[in-house]
PDB file of N, CA and C in Angstrom:
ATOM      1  N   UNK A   1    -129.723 -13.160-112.848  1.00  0.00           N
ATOM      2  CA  UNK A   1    -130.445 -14.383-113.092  1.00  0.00           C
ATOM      3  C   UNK A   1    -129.461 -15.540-112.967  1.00  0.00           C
ATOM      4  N   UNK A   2    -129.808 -16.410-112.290  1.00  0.00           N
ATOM      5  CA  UNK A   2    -129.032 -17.809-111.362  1.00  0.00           C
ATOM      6  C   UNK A   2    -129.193 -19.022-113.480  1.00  0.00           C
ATOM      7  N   UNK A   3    -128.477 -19.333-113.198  1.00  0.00           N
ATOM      8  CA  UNK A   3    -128.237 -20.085-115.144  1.00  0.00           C
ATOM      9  C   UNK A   3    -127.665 -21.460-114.470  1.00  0.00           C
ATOM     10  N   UNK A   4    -128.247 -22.922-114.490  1.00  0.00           N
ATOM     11  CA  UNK A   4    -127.590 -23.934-114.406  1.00  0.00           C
ATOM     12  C   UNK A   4    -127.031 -24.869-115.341  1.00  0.00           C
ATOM     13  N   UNK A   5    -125.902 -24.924-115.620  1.00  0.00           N
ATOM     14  CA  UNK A   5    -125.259 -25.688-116.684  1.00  0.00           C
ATOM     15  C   UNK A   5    -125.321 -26.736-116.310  1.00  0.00           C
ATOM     16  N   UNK A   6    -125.784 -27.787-117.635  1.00  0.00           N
ATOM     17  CA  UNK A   6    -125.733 -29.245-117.761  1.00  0.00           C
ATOM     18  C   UNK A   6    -124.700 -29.741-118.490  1.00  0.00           C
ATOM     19  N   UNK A   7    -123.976 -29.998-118.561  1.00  0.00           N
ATOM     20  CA  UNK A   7    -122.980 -30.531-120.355  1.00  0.00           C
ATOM     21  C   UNK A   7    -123.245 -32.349-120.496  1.00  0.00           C
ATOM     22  N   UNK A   8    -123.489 -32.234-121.543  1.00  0.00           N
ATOM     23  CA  UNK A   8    -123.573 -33.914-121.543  1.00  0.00           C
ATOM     24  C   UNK A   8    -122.527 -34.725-121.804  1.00  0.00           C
ATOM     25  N   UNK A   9    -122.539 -36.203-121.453  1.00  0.00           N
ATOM     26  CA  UNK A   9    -120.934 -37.017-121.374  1.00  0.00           C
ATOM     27  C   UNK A   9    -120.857 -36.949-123.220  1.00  0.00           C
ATOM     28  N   UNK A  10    -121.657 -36.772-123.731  1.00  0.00           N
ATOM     29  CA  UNK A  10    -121.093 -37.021-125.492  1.00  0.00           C
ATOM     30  C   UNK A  10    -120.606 -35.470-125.589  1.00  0.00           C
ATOM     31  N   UNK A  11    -121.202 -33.918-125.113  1.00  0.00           N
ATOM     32  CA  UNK A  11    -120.231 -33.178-125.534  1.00  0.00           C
ATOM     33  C   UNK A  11    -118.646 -33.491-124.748  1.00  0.00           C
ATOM     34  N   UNK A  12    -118.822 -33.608-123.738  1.00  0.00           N
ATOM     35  CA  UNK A  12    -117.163 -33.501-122.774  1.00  0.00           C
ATOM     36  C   UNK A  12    -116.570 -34.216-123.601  1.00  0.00           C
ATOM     37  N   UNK A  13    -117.050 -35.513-124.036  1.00  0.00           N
ATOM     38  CA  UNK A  13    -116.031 -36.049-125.119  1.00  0.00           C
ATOM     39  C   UNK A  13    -115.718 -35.233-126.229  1.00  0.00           C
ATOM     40  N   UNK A  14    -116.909 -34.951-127.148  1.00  0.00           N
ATOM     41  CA  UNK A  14    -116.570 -34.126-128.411  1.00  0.00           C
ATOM     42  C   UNK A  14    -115.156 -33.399-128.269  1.00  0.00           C
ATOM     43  N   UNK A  15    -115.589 -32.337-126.919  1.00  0.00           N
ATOM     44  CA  UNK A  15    -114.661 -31.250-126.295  1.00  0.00           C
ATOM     45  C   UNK A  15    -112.877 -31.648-126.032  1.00  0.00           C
ATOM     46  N   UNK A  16    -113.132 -33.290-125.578  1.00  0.00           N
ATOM     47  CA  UNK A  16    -111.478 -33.613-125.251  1.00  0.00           C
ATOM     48  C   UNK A  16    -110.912 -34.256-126.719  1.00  0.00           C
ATOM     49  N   UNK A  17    -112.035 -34.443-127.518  1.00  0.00           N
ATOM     50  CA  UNK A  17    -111.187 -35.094-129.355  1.00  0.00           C
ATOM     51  C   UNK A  17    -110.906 -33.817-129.624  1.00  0.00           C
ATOM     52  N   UNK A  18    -111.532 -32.541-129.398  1.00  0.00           N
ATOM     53  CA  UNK A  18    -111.113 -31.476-130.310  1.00  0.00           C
ATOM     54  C   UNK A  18    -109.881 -31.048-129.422  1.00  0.00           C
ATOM     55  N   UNK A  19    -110.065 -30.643-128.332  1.00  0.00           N
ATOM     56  CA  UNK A  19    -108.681 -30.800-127.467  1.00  0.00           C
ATOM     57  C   UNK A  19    -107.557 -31.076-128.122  1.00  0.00           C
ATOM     58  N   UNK A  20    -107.505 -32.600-128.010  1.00  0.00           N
ATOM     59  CA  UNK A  20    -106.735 -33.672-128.285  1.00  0.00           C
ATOM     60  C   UNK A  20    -105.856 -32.995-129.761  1.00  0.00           C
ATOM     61  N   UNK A  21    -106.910 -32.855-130.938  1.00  0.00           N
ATOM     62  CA  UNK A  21    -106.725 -32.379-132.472  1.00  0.00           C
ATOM     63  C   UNK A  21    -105.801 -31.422-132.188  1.00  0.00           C
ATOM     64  N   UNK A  22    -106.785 -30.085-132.015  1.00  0.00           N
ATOM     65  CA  UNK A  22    -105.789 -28.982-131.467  1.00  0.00           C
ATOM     66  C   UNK A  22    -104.467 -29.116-131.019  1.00  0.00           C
ATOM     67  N   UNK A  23    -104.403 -29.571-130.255  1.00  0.00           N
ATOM     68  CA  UNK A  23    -103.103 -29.898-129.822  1.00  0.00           C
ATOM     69  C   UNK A  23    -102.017 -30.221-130.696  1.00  0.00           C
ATOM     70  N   UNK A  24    -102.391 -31.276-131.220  1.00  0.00           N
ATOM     71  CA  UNK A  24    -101.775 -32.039-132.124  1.00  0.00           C
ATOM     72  C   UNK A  24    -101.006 -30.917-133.181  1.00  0.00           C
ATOM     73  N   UNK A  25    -102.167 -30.174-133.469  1.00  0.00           N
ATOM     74  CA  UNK A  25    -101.634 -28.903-134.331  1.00  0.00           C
ATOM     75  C   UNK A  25    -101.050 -27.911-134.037  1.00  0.00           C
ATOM     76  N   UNK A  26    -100.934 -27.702-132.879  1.00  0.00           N
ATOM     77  CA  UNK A  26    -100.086 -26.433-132.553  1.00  0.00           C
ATOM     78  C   UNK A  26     -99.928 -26.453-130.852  1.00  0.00           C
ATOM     79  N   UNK A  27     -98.649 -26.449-130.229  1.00  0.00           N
ATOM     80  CA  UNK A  27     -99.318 -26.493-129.016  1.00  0.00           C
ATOM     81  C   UNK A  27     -99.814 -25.636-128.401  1.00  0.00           C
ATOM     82  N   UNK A  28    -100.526 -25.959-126.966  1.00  0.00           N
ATOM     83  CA  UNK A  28    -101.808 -24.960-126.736  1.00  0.00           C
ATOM     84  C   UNK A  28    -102.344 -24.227-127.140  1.00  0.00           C
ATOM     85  N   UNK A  29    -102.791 -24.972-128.112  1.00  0.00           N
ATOM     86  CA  UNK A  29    -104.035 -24.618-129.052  1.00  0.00           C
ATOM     87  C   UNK A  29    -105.223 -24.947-128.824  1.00  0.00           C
ATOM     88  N   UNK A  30    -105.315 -26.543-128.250  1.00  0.00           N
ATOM     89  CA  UNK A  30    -106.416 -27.216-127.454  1.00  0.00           C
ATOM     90  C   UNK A  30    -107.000 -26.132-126.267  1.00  0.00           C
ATOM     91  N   UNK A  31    -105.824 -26.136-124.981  1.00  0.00           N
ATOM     92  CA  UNK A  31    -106.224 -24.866-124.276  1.00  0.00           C
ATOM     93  C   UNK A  31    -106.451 -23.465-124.657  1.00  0.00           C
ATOM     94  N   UNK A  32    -106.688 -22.869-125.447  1.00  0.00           N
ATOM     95  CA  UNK A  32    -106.634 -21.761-125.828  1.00  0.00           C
ATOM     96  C   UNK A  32    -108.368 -22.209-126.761  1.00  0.00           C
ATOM     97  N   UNK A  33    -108.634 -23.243-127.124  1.00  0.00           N
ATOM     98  CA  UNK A  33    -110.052 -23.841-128.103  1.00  0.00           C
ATOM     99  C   UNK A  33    -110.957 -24.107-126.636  1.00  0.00           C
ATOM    100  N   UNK A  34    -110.402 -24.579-125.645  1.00  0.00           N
ATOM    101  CA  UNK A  34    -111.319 -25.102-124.239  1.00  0.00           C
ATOM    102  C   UNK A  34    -111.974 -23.850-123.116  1.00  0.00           C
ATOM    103  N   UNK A  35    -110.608 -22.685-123.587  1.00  0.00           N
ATOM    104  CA  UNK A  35    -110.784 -21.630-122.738  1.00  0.00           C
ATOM    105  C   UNK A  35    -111.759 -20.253-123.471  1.00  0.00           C
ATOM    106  N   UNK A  36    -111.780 -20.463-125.142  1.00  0.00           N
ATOM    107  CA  UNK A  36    -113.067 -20.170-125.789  1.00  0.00           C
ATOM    108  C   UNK A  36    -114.304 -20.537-125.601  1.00  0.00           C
ATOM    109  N   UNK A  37    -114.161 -21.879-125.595  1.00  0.00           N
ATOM    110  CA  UNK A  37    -115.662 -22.414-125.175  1.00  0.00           C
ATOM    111  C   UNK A  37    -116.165 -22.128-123.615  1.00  0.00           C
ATOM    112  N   UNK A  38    -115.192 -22.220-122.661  1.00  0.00           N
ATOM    113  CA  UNK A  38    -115.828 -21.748-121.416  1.00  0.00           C
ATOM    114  C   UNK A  38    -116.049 -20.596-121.408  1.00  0.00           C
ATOM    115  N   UNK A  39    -115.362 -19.698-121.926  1.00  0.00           N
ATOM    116  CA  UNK A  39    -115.735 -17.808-122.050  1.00  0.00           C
ATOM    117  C   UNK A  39    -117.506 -17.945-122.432  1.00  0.00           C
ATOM    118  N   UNK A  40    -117.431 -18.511-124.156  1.00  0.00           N
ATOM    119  CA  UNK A  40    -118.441 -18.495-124.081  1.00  0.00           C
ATOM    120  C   UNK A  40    -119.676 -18.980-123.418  1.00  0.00           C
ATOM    121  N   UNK A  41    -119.327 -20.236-123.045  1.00  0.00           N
ATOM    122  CA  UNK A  41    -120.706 -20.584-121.821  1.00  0.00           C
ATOM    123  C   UNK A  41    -121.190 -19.709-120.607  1.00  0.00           C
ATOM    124  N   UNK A  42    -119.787 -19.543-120.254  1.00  0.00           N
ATOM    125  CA  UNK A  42    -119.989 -18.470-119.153  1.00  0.00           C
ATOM    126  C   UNK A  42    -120.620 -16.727-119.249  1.00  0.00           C
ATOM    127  N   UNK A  43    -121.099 -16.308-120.861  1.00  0.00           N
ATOM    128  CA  UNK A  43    -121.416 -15.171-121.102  1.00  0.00           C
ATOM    129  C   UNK A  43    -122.605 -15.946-121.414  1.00  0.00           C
ATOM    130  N   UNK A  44    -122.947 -16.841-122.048  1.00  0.00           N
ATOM    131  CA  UNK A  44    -124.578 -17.494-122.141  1.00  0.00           C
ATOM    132  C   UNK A  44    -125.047 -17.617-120.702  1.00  0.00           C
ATOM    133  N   UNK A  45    -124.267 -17.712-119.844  1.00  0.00           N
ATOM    134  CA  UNK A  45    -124.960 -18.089-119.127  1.00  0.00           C
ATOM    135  C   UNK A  45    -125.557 -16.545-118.342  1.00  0.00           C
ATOM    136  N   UNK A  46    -124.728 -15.740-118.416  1.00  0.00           N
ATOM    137  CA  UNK A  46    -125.327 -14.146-118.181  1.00  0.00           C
ATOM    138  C   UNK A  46    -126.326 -13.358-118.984  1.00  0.00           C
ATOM    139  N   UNK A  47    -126.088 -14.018-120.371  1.00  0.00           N
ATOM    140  CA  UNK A  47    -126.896 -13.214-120.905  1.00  0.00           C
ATOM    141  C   UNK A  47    -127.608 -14.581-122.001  1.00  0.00           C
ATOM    142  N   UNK A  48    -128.586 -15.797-121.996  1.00  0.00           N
ATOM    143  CA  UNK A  48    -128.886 -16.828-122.526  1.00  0.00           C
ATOM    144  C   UNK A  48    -130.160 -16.607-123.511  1.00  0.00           C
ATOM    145  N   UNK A  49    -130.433 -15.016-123.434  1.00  0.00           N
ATOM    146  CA  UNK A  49    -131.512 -14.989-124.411  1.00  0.00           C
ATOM    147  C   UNK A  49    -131.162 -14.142-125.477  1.00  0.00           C
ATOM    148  N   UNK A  50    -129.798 -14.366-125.037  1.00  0.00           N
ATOM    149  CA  UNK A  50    -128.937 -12.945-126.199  1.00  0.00           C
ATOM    150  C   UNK A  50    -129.175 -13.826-127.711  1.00  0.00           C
ATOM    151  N   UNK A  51    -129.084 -14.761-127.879  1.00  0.00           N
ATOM    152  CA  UNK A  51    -129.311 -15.461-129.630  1.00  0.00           C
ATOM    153  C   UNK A  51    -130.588 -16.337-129.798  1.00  0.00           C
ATOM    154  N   UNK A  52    -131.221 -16.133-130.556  1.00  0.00           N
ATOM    155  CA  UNK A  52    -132.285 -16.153-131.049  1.00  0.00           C
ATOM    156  C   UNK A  52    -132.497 -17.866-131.667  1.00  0.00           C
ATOM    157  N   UNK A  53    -133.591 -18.468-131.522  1.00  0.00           N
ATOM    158  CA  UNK A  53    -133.791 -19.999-131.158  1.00  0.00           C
ATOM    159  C   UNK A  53    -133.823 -20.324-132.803  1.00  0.00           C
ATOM    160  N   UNK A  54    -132.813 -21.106-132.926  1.00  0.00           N
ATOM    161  CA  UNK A  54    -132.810 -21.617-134.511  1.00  0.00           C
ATOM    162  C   UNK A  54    -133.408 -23.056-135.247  1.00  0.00           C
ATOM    163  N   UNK A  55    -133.873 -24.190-133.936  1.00  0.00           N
ATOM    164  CA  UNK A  55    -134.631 -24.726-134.320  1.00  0.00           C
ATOM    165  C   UNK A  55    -135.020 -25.465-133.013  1.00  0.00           C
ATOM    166  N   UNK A  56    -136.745 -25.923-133.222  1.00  0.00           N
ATOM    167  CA  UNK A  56    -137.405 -26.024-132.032  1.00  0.00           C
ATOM    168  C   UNK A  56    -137.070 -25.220-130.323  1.00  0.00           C
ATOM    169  N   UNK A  57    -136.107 -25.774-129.550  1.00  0.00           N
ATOM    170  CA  UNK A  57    -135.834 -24.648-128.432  1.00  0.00           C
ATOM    171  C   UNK A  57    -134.332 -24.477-128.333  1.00  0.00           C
ATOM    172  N   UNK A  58    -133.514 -24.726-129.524  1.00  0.00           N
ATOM    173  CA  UNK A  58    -132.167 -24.803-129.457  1.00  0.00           C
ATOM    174  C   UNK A  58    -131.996 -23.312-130.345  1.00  0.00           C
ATOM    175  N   UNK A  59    -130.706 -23.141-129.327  1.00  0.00           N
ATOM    176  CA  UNK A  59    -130.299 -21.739-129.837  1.00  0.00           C
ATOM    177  C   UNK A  59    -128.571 -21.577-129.989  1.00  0.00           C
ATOM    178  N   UNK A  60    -128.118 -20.977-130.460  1.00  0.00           N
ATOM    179  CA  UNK A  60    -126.557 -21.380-130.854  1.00  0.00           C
ATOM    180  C   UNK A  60    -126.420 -20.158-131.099  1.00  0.00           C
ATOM    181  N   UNK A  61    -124.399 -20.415-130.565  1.00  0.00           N
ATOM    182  CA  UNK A  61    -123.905 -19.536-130.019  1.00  0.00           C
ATOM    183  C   UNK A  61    -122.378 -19.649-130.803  1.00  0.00           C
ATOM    184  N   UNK A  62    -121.917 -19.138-132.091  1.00  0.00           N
ATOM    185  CA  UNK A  62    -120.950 -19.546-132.695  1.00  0.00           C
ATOM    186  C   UNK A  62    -119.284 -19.000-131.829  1.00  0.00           C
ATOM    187  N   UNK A  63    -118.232 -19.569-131.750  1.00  0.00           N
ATOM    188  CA  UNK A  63    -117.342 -19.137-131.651  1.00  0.00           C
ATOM    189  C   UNK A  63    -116.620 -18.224-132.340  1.00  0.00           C
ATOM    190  N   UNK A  64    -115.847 -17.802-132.010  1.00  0.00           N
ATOM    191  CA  UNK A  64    -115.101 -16.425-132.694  1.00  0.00           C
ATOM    192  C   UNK A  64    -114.023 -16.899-133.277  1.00  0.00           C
ATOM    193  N   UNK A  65    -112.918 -18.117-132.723  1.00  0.00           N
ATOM    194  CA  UNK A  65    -111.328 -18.387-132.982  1.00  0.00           C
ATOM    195  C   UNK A  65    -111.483 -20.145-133.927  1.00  0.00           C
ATOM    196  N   UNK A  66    -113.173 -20.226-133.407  1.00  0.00           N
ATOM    197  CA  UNK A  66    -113.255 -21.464-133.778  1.00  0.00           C
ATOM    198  C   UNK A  66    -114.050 -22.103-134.848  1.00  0.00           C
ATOM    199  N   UNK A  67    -113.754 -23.053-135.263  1.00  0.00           N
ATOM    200  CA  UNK A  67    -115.342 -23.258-136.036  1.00  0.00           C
ATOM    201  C   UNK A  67    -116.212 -24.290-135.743  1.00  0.00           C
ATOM    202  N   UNK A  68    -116.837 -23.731-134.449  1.00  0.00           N
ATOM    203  CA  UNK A  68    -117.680 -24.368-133.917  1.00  0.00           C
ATOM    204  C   UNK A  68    -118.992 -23.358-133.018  1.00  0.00           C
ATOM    205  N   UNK A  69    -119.388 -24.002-132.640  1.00  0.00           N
ATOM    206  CA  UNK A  69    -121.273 -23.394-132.170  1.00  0.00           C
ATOM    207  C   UNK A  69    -121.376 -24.125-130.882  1.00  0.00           C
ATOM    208  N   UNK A  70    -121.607 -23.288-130.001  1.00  0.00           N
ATOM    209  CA  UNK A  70    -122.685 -23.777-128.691  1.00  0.00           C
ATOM    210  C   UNK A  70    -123.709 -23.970-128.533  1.00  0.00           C
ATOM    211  N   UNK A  71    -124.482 -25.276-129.109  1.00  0.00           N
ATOM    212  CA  UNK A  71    -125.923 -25.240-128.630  1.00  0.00           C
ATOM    213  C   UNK A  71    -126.389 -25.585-127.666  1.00  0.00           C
ATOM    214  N   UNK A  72    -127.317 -24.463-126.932  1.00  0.00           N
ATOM    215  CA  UNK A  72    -128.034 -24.971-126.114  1.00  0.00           C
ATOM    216  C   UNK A  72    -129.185 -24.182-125.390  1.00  0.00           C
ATOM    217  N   UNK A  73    -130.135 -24.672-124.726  1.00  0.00           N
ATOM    218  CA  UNK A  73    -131.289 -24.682-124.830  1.00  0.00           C
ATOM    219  C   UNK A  73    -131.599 -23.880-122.599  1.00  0.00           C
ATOM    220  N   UNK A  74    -132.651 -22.816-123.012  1.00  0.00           N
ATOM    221  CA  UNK A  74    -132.891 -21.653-121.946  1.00  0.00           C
ATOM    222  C   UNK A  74    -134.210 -22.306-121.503  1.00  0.00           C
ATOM    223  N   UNK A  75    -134.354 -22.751-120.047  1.00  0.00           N
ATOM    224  CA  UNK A  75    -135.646 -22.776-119.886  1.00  0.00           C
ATOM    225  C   UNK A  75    -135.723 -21.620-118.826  1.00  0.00           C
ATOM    226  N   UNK A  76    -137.102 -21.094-118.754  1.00  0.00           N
ATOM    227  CA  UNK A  76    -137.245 -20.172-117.054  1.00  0.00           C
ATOM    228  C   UNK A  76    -137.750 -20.792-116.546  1.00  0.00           C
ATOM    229  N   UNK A  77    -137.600 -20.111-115.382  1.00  0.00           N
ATOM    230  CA  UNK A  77    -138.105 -20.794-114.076  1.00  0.00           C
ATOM    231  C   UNK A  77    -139.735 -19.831-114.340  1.00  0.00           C
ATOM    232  N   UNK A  78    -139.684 -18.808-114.719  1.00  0.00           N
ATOM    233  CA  UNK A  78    -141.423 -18.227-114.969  1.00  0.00           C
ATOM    234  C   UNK A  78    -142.116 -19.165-115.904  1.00  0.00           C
ATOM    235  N   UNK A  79    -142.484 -19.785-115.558  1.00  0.00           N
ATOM    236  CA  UNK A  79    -143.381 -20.767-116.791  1.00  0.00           C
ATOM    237  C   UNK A  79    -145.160 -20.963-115.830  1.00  0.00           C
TER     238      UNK A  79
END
């Protein structure tokens, strides 16, 4: 199944302050927080009905190293 990612300009930001933080704290730590979050998008995007919709059509996807969540939202093309 073909999965098209959108990211919006307020997450990419979120994504380069936490970057930025990370960093600050340890180095490559930021890269090692950026290369979590793409793992995970990139397994939502294989498997996007794997977590279960937690409010209206948003569904979240917590990190493992981090403490943070991927939300985001599955439409099909079968409608």
């Amino acid at each position: 199944m073909k999965v098209k990612k959108v990211v919006s300009n307020l997450v990419k930001e979120h994504l380069k302050e936490a970057f930025l933080w990370y960093n600050s704290k340890q180095t490559n730590l930021g890269k090692t927080f950026l290369k979590e979050v793409s793992m995970s998008v990139n397994y939502l995007c294989q498997n996007p009905l794997l977590f279960q919709i937690r409010y209206n059509t948003i569904r979240i996807a917590f990190l493992e190293n981090f403490p943070y969540g991927v939300h985001y939202e599955y439409f099909s093309d079968k409608n």
